[in-house]
Protein backbone atom coordinates (compact mmCIF):
# COMPACT_ATOMS: atom_id res chain seq x y z
CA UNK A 1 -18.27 60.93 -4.75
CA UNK A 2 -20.12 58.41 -2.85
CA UNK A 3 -22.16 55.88 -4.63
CA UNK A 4 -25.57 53.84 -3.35
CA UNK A 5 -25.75 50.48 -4.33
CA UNK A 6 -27.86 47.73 -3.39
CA UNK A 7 -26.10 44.63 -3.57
CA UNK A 8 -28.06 41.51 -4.47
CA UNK A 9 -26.25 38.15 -5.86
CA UNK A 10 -27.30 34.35 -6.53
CA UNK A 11 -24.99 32.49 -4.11
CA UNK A 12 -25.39 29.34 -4.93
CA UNK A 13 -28.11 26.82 -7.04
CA UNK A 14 -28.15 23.85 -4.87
CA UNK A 15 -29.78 20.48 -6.89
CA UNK A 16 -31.53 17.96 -5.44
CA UNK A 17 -32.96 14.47 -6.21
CA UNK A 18 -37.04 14.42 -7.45
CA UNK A 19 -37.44 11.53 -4.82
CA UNK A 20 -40.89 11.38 -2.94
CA UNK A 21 -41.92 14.58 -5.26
CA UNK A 22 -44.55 14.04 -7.52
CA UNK A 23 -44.20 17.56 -9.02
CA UNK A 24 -41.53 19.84 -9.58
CA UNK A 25 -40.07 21.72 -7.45
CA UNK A 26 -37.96 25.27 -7.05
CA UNK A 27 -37.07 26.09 -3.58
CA UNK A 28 -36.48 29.67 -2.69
CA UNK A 29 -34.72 31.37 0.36
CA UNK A 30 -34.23 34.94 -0.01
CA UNK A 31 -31.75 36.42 2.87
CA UNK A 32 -31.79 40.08 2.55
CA UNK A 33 -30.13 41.32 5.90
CA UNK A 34 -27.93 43.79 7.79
CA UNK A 35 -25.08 41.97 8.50
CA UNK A 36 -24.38 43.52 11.57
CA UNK A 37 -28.17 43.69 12.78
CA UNK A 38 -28.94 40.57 11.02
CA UNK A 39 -32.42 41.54 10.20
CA UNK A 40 -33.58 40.38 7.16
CA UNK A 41 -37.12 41.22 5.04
CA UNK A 42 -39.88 39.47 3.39
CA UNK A 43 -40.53 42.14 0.79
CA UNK A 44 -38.06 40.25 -2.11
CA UNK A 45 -40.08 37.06 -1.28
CA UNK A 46 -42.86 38.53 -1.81
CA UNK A 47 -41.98 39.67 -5.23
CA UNK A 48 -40.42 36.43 -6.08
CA UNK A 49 -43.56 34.41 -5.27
CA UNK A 50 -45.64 37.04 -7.55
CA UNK A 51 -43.07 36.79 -10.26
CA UNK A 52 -43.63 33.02 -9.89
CA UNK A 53 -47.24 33.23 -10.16
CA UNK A 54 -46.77 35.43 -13.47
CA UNK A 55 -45.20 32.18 -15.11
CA UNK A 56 -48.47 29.73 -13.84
CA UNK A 57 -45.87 28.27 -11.54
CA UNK A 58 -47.79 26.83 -8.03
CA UNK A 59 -45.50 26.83 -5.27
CA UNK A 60 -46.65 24.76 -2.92
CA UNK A 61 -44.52 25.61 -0.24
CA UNK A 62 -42.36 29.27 0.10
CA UNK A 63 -41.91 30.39 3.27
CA UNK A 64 -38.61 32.32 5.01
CA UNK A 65 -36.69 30.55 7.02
CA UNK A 66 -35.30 32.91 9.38
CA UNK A 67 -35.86 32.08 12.53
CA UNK A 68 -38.76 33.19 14.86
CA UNK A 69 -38.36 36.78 16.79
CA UNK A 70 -36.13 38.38 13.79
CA UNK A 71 -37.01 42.12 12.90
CA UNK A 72 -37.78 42.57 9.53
CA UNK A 73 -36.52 45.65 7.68
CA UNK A 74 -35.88 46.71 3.85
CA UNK A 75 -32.59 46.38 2.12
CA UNK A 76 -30.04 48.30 3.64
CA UNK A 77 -28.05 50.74 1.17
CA UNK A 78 -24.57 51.76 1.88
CA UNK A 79 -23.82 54.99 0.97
CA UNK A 80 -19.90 54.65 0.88
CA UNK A 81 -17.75 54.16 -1.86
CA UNK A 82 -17.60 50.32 -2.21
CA UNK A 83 -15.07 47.98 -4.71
CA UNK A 84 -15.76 44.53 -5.70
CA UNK A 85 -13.74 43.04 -3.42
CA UNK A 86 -16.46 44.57 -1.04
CA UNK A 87 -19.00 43.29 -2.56
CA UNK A 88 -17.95 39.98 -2.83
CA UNK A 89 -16.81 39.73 1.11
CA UNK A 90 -20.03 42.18 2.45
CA UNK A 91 -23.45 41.01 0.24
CA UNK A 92 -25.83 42.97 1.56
CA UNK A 93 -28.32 39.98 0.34
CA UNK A 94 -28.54 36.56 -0.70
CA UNK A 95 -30.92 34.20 -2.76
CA UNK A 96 -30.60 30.68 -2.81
CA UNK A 97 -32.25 28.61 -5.40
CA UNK A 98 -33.02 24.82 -4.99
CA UNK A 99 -34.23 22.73 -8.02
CA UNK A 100 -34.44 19.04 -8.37
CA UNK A 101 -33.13 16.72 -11.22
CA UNK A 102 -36.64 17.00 -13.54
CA UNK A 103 -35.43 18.67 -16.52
CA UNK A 104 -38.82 21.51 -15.59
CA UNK A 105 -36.29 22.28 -13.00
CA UNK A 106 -34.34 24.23 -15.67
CA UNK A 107 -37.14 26.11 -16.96
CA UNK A 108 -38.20 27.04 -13.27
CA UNK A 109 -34.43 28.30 -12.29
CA UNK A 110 -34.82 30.38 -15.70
CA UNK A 111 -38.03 32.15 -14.15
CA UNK A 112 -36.25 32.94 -11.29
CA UNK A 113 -33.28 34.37 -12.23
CA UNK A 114 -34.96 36.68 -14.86
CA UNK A 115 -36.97 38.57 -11.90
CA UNK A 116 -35.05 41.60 -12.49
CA UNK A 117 -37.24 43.38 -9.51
CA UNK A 118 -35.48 41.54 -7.21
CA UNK A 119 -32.01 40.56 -8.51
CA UNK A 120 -30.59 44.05 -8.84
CA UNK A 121 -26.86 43.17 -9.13
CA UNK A 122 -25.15 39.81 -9.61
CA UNK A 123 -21.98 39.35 -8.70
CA UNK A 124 -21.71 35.80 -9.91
CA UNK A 125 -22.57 32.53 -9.00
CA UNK A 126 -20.29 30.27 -6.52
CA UNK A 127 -20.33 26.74 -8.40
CA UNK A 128 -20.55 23.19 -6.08
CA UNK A 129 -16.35 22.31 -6.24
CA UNK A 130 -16.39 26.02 -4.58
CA UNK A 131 -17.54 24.07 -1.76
CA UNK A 132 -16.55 20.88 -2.16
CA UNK A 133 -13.43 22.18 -2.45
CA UNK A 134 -13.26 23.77 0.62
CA UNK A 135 -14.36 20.59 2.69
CA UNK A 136 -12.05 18.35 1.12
CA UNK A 137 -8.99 20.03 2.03
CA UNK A 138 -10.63 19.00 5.68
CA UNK A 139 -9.69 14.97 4.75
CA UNK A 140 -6.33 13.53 5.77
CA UNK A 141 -4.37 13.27 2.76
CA UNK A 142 -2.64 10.25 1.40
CA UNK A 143 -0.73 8.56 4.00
CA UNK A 144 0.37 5.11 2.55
CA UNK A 145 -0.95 2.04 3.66
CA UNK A 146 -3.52 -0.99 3.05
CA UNK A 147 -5.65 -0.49 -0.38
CA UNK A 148 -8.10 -2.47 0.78
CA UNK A 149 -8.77 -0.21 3.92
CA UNK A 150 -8.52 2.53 1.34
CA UNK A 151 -11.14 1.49 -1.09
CA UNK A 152 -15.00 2.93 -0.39
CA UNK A 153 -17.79 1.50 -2.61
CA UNK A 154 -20.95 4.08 -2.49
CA UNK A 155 -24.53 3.49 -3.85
CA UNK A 156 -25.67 6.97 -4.57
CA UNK A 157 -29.14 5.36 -5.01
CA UNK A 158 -29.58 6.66 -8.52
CA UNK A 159 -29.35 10.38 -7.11
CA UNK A 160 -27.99 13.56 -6.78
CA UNK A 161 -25.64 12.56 -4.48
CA UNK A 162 -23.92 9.98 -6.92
CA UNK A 163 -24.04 12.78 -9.44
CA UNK A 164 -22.08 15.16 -6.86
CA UNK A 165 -20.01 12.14 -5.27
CA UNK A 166 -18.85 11.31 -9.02
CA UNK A 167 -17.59 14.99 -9.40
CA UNK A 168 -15.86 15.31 -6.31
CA UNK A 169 -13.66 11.95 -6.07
CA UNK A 170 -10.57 12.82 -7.86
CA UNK A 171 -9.91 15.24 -5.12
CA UNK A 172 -9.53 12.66 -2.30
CA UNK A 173 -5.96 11.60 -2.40
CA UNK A 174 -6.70 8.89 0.71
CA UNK A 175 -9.94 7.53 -0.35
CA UNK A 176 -10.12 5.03 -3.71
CA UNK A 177 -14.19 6.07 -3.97
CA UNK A 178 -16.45 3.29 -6.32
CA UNK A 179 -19.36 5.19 -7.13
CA UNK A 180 -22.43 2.31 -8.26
CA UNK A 181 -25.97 3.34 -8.71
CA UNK A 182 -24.64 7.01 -9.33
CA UNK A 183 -27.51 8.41 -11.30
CA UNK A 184 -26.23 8.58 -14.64
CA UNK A 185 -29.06 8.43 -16.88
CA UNK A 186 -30.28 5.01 -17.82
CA UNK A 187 -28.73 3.85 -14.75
CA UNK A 188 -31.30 2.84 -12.95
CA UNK A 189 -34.76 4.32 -11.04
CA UNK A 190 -34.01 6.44 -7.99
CA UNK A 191 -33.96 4.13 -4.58
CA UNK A 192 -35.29 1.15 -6.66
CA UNK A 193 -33.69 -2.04 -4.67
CA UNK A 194 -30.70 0.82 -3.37
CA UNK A 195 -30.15 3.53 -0.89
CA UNK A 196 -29.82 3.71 2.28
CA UNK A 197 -33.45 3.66 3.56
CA UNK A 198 -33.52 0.08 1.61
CA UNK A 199 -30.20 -1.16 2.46
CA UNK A 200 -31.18 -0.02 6.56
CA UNK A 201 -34.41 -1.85 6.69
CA UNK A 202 -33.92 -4.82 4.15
CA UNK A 203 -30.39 -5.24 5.59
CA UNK A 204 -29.02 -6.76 2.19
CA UNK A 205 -26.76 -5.78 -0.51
CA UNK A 206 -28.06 -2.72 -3.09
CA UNK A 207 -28.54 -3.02 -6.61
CA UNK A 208 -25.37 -3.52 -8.30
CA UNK A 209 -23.05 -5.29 -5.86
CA UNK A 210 -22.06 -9.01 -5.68
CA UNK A 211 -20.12 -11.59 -3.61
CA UNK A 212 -16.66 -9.98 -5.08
CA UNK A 213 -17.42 -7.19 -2.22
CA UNK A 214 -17.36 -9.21 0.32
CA UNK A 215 -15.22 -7.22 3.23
CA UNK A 216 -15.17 -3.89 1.21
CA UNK A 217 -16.06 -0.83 2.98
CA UNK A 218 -19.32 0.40 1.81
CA UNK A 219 -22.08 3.15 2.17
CA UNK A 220 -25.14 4.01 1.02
CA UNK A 221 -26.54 7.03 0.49
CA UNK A 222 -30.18 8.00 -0.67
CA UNK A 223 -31.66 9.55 -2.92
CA UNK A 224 -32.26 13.17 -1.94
CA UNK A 225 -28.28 12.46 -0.11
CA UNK A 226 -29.77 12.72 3.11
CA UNK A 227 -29.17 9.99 4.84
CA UNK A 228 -26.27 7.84 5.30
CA UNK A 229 -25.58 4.41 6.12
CA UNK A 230 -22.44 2.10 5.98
CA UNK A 231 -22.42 -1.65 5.40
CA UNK A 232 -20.00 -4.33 4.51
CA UNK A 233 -20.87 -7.39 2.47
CA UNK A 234 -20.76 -10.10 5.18
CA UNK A 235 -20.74 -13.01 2.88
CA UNK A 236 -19.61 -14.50 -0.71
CA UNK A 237 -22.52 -16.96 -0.30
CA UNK A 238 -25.36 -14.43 0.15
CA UNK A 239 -26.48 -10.83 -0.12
CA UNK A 240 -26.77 -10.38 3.80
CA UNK A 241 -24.47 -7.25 5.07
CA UNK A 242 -23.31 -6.02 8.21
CA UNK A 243 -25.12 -2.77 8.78
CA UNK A 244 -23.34 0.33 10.23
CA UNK A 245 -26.88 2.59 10.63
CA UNK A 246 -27.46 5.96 12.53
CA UNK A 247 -26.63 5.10 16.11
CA UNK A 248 -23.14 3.71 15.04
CA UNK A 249 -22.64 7.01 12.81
CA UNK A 250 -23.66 8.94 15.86
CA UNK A 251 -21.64 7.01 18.39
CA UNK A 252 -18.41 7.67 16.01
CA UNK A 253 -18.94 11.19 15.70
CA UNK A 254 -19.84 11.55 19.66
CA UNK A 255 -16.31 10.11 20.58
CA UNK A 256 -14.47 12.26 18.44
CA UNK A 257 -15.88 15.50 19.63
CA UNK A 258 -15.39 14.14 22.99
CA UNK A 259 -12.17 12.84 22.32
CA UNK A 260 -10.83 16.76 20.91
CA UNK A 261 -12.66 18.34 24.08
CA UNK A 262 -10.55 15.89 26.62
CA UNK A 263 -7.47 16.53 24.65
CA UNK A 264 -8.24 20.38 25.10
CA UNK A 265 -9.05 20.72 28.86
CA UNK A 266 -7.11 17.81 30.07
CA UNK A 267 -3.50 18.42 28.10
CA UNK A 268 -0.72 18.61 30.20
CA UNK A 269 0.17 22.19 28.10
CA UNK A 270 1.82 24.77 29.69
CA UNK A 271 -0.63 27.30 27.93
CA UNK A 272 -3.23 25.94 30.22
CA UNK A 273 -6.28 26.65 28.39
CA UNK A 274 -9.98 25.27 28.89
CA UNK A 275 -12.29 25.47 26.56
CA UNK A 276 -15.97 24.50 29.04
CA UNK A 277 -18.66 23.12 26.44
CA UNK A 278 -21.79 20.72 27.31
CA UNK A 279 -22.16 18.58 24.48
CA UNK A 280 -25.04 16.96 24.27
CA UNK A 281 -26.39 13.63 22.65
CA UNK A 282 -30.06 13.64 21.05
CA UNK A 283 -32.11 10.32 20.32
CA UNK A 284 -35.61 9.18 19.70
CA UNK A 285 -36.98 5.98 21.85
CA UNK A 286 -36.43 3.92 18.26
CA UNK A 287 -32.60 4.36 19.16
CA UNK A 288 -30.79 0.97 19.77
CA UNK A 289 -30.86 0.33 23.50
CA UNK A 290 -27.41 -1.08 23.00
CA UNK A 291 -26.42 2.34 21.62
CA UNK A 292 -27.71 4.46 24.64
CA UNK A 293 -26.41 2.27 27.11
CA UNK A 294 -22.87 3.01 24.81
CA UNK A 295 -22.93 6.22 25.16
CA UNK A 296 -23.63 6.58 28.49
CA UNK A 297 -21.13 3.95 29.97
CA UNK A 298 -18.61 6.87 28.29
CA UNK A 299 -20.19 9.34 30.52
CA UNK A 300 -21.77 11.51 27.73
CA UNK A 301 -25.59 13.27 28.32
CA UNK A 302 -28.03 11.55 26.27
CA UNK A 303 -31.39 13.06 25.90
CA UNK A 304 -34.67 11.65 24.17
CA UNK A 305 -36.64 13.26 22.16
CA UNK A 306 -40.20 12.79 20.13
CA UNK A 307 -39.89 10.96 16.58
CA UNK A 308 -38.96 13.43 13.81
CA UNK A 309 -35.76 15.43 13.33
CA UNK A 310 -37.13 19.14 13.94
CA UNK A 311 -37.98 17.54 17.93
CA UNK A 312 -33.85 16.13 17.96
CA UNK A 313 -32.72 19.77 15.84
CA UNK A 314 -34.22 21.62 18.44
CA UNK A 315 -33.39 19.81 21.42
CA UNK A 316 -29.42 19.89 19.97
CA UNK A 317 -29.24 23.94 19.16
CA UNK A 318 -29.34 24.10 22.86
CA UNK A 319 -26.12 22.81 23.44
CA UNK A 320 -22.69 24.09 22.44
CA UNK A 321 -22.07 20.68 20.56
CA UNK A 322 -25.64 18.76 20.03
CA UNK A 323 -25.11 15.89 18.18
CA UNK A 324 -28.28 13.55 16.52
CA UNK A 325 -28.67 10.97 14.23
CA UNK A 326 -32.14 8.50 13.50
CA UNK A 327 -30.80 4.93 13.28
CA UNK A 328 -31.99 5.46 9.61
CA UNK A 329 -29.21 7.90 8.87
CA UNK A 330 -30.25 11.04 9.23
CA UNK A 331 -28.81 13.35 11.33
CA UNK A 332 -25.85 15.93 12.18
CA UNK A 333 -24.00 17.88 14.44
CA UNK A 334 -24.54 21.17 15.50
CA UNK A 335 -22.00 23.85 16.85
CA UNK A 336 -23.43 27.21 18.77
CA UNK A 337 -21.83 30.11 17.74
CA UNK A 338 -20.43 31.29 21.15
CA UNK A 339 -18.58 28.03 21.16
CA UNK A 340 -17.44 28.58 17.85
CA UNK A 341 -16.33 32.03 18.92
CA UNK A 342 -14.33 30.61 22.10
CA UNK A 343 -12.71 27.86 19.97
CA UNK A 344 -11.66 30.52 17.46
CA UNK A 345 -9.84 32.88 20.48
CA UNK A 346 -8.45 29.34 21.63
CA UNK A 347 -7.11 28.23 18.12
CA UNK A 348 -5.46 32.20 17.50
CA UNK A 349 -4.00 31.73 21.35
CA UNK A 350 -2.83 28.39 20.97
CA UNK A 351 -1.42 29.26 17.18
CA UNK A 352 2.56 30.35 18.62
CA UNK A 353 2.14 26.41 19.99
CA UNK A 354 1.46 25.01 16.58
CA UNK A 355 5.23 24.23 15.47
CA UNK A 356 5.64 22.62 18.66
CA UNK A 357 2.90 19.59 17.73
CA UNK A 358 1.02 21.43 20.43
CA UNK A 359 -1.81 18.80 20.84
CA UNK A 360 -4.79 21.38 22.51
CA UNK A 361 -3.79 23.01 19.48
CA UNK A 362 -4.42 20.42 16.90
CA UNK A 363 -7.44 19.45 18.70
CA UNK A 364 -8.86 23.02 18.36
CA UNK A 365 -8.62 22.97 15.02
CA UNK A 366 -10.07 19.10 14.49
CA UNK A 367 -13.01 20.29 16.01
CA UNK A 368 -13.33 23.45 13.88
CA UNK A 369 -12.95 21.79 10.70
CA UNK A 370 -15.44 19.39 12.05
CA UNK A 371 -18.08 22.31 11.81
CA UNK A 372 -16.70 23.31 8.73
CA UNK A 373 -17.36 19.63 6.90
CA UNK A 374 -20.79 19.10 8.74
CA UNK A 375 -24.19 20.53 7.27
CA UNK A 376 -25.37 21.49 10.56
CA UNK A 377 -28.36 23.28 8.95
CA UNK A 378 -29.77 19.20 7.83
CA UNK A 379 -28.93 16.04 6.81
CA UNK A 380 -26.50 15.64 4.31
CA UNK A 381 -24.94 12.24 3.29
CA UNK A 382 -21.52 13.51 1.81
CA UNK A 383 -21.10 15.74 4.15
CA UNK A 384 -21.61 13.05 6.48
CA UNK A 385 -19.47 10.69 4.57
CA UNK A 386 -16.43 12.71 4.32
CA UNK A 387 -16.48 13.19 8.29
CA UNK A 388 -16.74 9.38 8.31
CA UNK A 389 -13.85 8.95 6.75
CA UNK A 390 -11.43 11.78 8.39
CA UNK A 391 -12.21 10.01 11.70
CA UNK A 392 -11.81 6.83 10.56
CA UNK A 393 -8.63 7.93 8.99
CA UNK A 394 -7.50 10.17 11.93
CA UNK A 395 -8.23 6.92 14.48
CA UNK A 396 -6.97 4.27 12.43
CA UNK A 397 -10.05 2.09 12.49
CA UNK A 398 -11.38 -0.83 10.08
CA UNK A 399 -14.63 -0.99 9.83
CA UNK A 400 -14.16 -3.71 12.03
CA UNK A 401 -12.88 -1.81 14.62
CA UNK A 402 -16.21 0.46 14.28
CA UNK A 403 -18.43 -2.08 14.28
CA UNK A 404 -16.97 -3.48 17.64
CA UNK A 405 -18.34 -0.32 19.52
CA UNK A 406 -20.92 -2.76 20.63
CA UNK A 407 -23.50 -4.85 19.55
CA UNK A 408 -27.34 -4.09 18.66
CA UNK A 409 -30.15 -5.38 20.53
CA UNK A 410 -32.38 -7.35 18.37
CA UNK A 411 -35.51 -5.47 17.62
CA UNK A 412 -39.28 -5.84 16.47
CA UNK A 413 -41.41 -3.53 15.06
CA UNK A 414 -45.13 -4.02 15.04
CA UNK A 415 -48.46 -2.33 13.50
CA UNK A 416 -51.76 -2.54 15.23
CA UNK A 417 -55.00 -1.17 13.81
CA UNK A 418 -57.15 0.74 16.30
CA UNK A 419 -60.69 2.32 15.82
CA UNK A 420 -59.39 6.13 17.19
CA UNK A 421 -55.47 6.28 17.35
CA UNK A 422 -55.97 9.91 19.34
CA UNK A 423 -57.15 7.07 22.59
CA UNK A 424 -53.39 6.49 23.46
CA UNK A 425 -51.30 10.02 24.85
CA UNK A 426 -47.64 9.06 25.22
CA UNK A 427 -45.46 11.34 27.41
CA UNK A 428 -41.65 11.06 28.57
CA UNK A 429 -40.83 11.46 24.29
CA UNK A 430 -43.37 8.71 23.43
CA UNK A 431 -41.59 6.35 25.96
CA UNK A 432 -44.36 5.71 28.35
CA UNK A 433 -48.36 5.87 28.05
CA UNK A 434 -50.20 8.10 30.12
CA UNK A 435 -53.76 7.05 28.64
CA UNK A 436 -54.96 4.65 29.18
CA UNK A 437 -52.83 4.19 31.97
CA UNK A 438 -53.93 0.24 32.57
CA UNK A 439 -52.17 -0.04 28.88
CA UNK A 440 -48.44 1.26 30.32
CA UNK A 441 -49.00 -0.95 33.81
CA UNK A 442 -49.21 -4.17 31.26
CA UNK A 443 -46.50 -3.11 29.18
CA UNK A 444 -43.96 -3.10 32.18
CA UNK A 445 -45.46 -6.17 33.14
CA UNK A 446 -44.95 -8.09 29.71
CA UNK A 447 -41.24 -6.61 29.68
CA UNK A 448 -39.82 -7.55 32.87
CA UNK A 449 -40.34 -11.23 31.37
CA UNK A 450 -37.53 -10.17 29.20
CA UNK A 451 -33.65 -9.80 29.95
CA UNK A 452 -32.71 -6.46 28.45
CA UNK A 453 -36.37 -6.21 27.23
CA UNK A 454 -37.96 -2.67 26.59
CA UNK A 455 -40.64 -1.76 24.90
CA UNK A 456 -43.36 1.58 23.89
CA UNK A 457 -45.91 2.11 22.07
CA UNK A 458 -46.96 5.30 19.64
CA UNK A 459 -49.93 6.04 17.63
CA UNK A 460 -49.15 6.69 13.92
CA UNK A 461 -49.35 10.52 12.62
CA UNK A 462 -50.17 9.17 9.74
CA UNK A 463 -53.19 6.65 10.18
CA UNK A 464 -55.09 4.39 12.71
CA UNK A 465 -52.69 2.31 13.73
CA UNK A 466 -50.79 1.99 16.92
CA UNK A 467 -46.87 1.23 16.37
CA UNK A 468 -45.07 -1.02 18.95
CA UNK A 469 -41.31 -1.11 19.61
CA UNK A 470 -40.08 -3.49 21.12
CA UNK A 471 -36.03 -5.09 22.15
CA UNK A 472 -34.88 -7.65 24.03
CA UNK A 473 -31.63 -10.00 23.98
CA UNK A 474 -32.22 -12.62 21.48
CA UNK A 475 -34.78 -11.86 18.33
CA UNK A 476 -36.97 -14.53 19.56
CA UNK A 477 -37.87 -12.67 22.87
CA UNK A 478 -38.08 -9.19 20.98
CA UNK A 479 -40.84 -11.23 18.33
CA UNK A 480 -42.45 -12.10 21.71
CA UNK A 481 -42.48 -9.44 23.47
CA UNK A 482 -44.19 -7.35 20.66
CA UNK A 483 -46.48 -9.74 19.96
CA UNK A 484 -47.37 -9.79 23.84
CA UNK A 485 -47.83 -5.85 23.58
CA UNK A 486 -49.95 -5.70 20.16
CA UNK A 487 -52.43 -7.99 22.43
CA UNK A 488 -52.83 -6.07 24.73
CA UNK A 489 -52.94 -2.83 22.82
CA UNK A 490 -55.60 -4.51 20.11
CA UNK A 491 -57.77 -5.60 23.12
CA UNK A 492 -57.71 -2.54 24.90
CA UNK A 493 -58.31 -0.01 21.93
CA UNK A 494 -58.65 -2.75 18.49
C-alpha cells in the first residue's frame, strides 16, 4: 500500500564568527522544492519566523533566497512507496540553520529545531567533516619533497575558521598546517591586531608571529572566514610582509581554469573533443592596475564592475566560468550549470581515455573538482585556501614563484569631505565622472603628469566624503597624484 510522506530534514548547521554583529544571530533558509520543477514555497518560513517570534526572538533579517522569477508552491507529497535510501538521496525539503559563536546561538538553534510545524521528519543531520571530507580528497596527496615548501602557517583571526581549520588538518597528507590565532577560548579577541582585513591594509605580521617565520608560507584568514589573504614574513629584522591579496588570488585561480580549458580544446587527442566556455574575469576600479594589465596580456576578458561583491556576483553568473576576487580577499569562482553539464558528458566520454594518462581527461576532471572545492554561492576562506594550495601543489610553485606574476602599482587612497556627496555621478563602474563633468576633464589632466598614473573618484555610501584612488609608478607620484585630485575635488564640491 502506498504511503504519503512529507519529507523534511536539517541538512546542515553551518557556524559562523559574531564579528561586526552586535547581537545574535540565527540565520534561516528554508528550501522546500520540487526537485524536478524546482519551485520552492514561503509558507515554512513563514511559520518559522512566527515560531521565532513566540520565543521574543527579533530577527532582523529573514528573507528566502531563491532567486527572483521562481514559482512558489506547497510541499510536494509523493504518494509512492519510498525507503530511506530515498529519502536520504530525494529530500523533498531542506532547512539550513546558521548561528554564530555567542553561546545565545545555542539557545536560538534549540528554538528552531523544536518547531515541530515545520520539521515534520528528520532524517539526520550531515556534520562539517561530511564536507570537509569530501573537499579534501580534492588536494594532491603527499608527494615527497621540501618541508619547508610544505609547511602553511594560518591566522584564523580568533574565528570560526581557525576553529574549523583546527578540525580539518590531520586530513591533509601534503600540507604541514600551523594554525595561530585559532579561536580557542582565551586566545585572543576576534580580528584584534590579525586577519586578513588587518594583515591586507596594515601590511605587517598578525598577532602571534615573529622573525622565526621569516620565508614561511602564510595566510590569513578573517574572522567570519571570508576572506583570504597570503603573506610571507619578508624580514627577521621587522614585522613588514610580502602581501599576496585578492588580485594575486584571482590571477592564480584565472590561469588554472584557463590553463585546464587550453589543455581540453587544444590536446593533440585523438578523441577530439571541445569543450567552448567564455570565462570571464570580474574586478572593481580598486583592482591593481598591474593586475588588469596581467590578465589581459594573457588574453583573458576582464570586466569592471561597481564596488561591492553582489555588482562582481552578478556580473560573473553570466559566464560559464566567472571568476572575482576584491584585492581584500573576497571573492570566488562561479561555474554555470550548462557548463557543468557539458564537462560532465566530456569527463563520462573521455573516461575509456583515463588509463591512458589521457590529459583532456585529467583536465576535465581538475576543473570539476575545482567547482566542487569552491563556495561559489560566497566567500569562503578555506575553501579558498585549499584551492590555493592544490594549484600551487599541482604547478609546483613557491610562493616565490606566485608572487613573480608581476608587480603592484603603488597606490593611494584618499578621503575628502564634501557638503552633498550625491553632487558627483560616476559612470563606466565608478571609473569616470559624469557630474560635474569639469571635475573628470581635471582628473585626466592631473594624471597624464604621471607614468602609469590612473586615478577616480567615488562618493562614499556611507557618509559625505568623496574617496579618491589613485596609482602611479613610484609611491611618491601615487601620494601626488591624489593629493592633486583631493584639490580639485575639495574646491569644486568641499
Amino acid at each position: 500500500m502506498a504511503r504519503a510522506s512529507v519529507k523534511l530534514r536539517t541538512v546542515c548547521v553551518l557556524e559562523a564568527s559574531q564579528a561586526a554583529r552586535p547581537t545574535p544571530s540565527l540565520f534561516i533558509e528554508v528550501r522546500s522544492w520540487d526537485p524536478i520543477d524546482r519551485k520552492s514555497s514561503p509558507a515554512r518560513n513563514r511559520c518559522m519566523k512566527q515560531s521565532l517570534k513566540k520565543k521574543r526572538i527579533d530577527l532582523d533579517r529573514f528573507e528566502s533566497v531563491f532567486p527572483p522569477g521562481d514559482k512558489w508552491c506547497s510541499n510536494r507529497v509523493r504518494s509512492e512507496p519510498t525507503t530511506d535510501n530515498e529519502a536520504e538521496e530525494d529530500s523533498m525539503a531542506q532547512v539550513l540553520l546558521g548561528r554564530d559563536t555567542r553561546p545565545t546561538g545555542e539557545y536560538l538553534l534549540d528554538a528552531a529545531l523544536q518547531l515541530s510545524q515545520v520539521m515534520t521528519i528528520i532524517y539526520g543531520e550531515i556534520l562539517t567533516s561530511n564536507f570537509t571530507r569530501r573537499m579534501l580528497e580534492l588536494v594532491p596527496k603527499d608527494k615527497g619533497g621540501d618541508e619547508l615548501a610544505k609547511k602553511l602557517i594560518v591566522d584564523g583571526a580568533n574565528g570560526i575558521g581557525g576553529v574549523k581549520l583546527e578540525q580539518i588538518k590531520a586530513e591533509l597528507s601534503g600540507i604541514d598546517i600551523i594554525v595561530r590565532n585559532s579561536g580557542k577560548e582565551g586566545e585572543g579577541i576576534l580580528n584584534h591586531m590579525c586577519g586578513a582585513d588587518f594583515v591586507q591594509k596594515e601590511r605587517v605580521t598578525p598577532h602571534g608571529f615573529s622573525p622565526e617565520d621569516v620565508g614561511v608560507r602564510c595566510a590569513s584568514l578573517d574572522g567570519d572566514a571570508d576572506r583570504l589573504v597570503y603573506f610571507r614574513v619578508s624580514s627577521a629584522s621587522n614585522n613588514k610582509v610580502d602581501l599576496v591579496d585578492g588580485d594575486k588570488i584571482l590571477s592564480l585561480f584565472a590561469l588554472f581554469i584557463r590553463e585546464q580549458l587550453d589543455i581540453i580544446n587544444n590536446n593533440g587527442s585523438q578523441v577530439n573533443k571541445s569543450l567552448p566556455a567564455r570565462l570571464g574575469i570580474v574586478q572593481t576600479a580598486y583592482a591593481n592596475g598591474a593586475s588588469t594589465q596581467f590578465l589581459k596580456n594573457h588574453g583573458l576578458e576582464v570586466v569592471f564592475t561597481p564596488t561591492g561583491v553582489k555588482y562582481l556576483h552578478k556580473k560573473a553568473l553570466e559566464y560559464d566560468i566567472g571568476i572575482y576576487f576584491e584585492a581584500n580577499g573576497h571573492g570566488t569562482i562561479v561555474f554555470s550549470e550548462d557548463f557543468l553539464s557539458q564537462l560532465q558528458s566530456l569527463s563520462n566520454e573521455l573516461s575509456s581515455d583515463a588509463a591512458n594518462g589521457s590529459a583532456q581527461y585529467h583536465a576535465a576532471m581538475r576543473l570539476m573538482a575545482a567547482s566542487q572545492l569552491i563556495n561559489q554561492a560566497v566567500g569562503d576562506a578555506l575553501g579558498g585556501l585549499l584551492l590555493v594550495e592544490a594549484i600551487l601543489q599541482y604547478k609546483r610553485w613557491s610562493f616565490q614563484n606566485w608572487c613573480e606574476l608581476y608587480s603592484d602599482l603603488p597606490s593611494r587612497q584618499l578621503k575628502v569631505k564634501v557638503v552633498d556627496r550625491s553632487s558627483i555621478v560616476t559612470t563606466d563602474a565608478e571609473t569616470k565622472v559624469s557630474q560635474p563633468s569639469s571635475l573628470q576633464e581635471l582628473i585626466d589632466k592631473e594624471t597624464a603628469n604621471y607614468a602609469h598614473g590612473r586615478c577616480f573618484v567615488r562618493p562614499s555610501g556611507t557618509e559625505d566624503v568623496v574617496r579618491v584612488y589613485a596609482e602611479a609608478s613610484t609611491q611618491v607620484e601615487a601620494d601626488s597624484l591624489a593629493r592633486s585630485v583631493a584639490h580639485h575635488v575639495e574646491h569644486l564640491l568641499g
